[in-house]
C-alpha atoms as a PDB file:
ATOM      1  CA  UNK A   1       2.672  12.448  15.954  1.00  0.00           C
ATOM      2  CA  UNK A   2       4.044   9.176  16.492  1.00  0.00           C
ATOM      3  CA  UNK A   3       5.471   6.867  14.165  1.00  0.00           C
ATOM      4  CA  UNK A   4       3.073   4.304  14.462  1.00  0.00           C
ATOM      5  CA  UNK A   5       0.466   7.417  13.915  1.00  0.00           C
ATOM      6  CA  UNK A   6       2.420   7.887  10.422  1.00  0.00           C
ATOM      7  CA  UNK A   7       2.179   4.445   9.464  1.00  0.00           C
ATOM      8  CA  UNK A   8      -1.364   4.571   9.996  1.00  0.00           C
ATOM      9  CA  UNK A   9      -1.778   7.579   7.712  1.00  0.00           C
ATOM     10  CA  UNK A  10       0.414   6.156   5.085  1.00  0.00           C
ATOM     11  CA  UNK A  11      -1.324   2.735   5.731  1.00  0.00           C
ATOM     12  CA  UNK A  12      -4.905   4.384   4.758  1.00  0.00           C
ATOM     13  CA  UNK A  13      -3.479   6.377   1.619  1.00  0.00           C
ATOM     14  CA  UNK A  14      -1.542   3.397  -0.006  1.00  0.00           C
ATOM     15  CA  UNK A  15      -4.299   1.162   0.794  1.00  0.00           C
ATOM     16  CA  UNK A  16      -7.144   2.911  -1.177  1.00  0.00           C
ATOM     17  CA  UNK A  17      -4.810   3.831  -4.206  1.00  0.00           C
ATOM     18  CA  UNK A  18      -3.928  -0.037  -3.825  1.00  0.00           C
ATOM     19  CA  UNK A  19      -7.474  -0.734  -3.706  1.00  0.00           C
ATOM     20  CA  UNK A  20      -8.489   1.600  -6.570  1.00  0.00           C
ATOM     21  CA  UNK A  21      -5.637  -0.650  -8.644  1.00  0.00           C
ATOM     22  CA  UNK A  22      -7.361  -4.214  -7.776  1.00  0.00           C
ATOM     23  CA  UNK A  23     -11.150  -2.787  -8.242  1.00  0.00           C
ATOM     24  CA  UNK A  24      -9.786  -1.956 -12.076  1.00  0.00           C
ATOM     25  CA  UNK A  25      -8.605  -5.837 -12.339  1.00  0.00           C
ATOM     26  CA  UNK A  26      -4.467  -5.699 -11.819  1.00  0.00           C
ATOM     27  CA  UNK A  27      -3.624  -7.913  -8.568  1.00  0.00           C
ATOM     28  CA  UNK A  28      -0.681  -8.554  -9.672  1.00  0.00           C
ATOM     29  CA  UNK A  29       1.535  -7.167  -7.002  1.00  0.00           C
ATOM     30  CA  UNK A  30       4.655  -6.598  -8.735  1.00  0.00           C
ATOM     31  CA  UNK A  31       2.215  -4.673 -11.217  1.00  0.00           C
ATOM     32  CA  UNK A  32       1.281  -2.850  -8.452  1.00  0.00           C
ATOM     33  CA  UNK A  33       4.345  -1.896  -7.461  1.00  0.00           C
ATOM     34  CA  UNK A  34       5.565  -0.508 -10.812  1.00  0.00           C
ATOM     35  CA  UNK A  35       2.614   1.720 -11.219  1.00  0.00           C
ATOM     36  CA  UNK A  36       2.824   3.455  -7.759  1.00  0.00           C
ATOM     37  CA  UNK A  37       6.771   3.607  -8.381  1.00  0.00           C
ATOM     38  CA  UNK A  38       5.772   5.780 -11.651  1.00  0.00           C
ATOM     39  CA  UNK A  39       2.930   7.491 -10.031  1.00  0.00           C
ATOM     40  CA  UNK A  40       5.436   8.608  -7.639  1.00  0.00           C
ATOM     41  CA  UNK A  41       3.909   7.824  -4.875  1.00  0.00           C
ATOM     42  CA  UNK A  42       6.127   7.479  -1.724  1.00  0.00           C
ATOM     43  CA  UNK A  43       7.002   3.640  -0.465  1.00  0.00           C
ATOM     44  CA  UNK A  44       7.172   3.499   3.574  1.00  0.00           C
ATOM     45  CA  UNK A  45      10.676   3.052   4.515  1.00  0.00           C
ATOM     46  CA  UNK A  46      12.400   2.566   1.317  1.00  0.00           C
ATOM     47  CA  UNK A  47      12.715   4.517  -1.922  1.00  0.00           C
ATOM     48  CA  UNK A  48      10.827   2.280  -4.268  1.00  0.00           C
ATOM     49  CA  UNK A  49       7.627   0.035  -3.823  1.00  0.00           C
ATOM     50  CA  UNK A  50       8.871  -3.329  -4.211  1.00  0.00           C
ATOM     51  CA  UNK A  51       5.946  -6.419  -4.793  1.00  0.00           C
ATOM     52  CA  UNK A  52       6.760  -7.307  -1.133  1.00  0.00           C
ATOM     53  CA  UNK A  53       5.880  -4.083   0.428  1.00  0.00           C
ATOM     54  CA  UNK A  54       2.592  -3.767  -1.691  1.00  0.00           C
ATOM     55  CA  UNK A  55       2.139  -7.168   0.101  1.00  0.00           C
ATOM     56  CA  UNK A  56       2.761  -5.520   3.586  1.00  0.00           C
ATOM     57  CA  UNK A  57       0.009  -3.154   2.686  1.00  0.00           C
ATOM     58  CA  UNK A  58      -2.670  -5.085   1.869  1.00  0.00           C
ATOM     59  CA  UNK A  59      -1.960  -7.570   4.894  1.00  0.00           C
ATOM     60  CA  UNK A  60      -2.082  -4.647   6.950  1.00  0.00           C
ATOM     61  CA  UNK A  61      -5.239  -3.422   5.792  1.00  0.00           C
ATOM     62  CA  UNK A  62      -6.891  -6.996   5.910  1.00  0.00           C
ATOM     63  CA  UNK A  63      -6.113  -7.115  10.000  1.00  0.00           C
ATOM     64  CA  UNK A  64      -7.339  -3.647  10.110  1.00  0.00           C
ATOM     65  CA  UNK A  65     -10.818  -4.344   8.423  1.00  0.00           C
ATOM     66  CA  UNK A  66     -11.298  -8.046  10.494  1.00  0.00           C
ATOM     67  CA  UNK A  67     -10.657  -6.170  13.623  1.00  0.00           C
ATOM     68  CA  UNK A  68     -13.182  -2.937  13.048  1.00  0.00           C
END
């Protein structure tokens, strides 16, 4: 699998637990951040999610959707 593959997967996952956080009302991304840090789930790249990289994420996911 490539790495771009990877991303892809990790995109998908980390996008709908992101989601699942903004449907419940916290957009904060910072928020964000801390509660997938305590969750333990994994950041792409780095050890900790960081508001900037829940950021990455969602833009991600926004190109994604306006191009399918």
């Amino acid at each position: 699998m490539t790495q771009r593959a990877i991303l892809a997967v990790f995109d998908e996952a980390a996008s709908a637990l992101i989601g699942q956080l903004v449907e419940v009302g916290i957009a904060d991304h910072a928020d964000i951040a801390r509660r997938l840090n305590r969750r333990g789930f994994p950041c792409w790249g780095r050890p900790r999610w960081t508001a900037g990289a829940v950021a990455r994420v969602m833009q991600r996911k926004a190109r994604h959707d306006d191009t399918a």
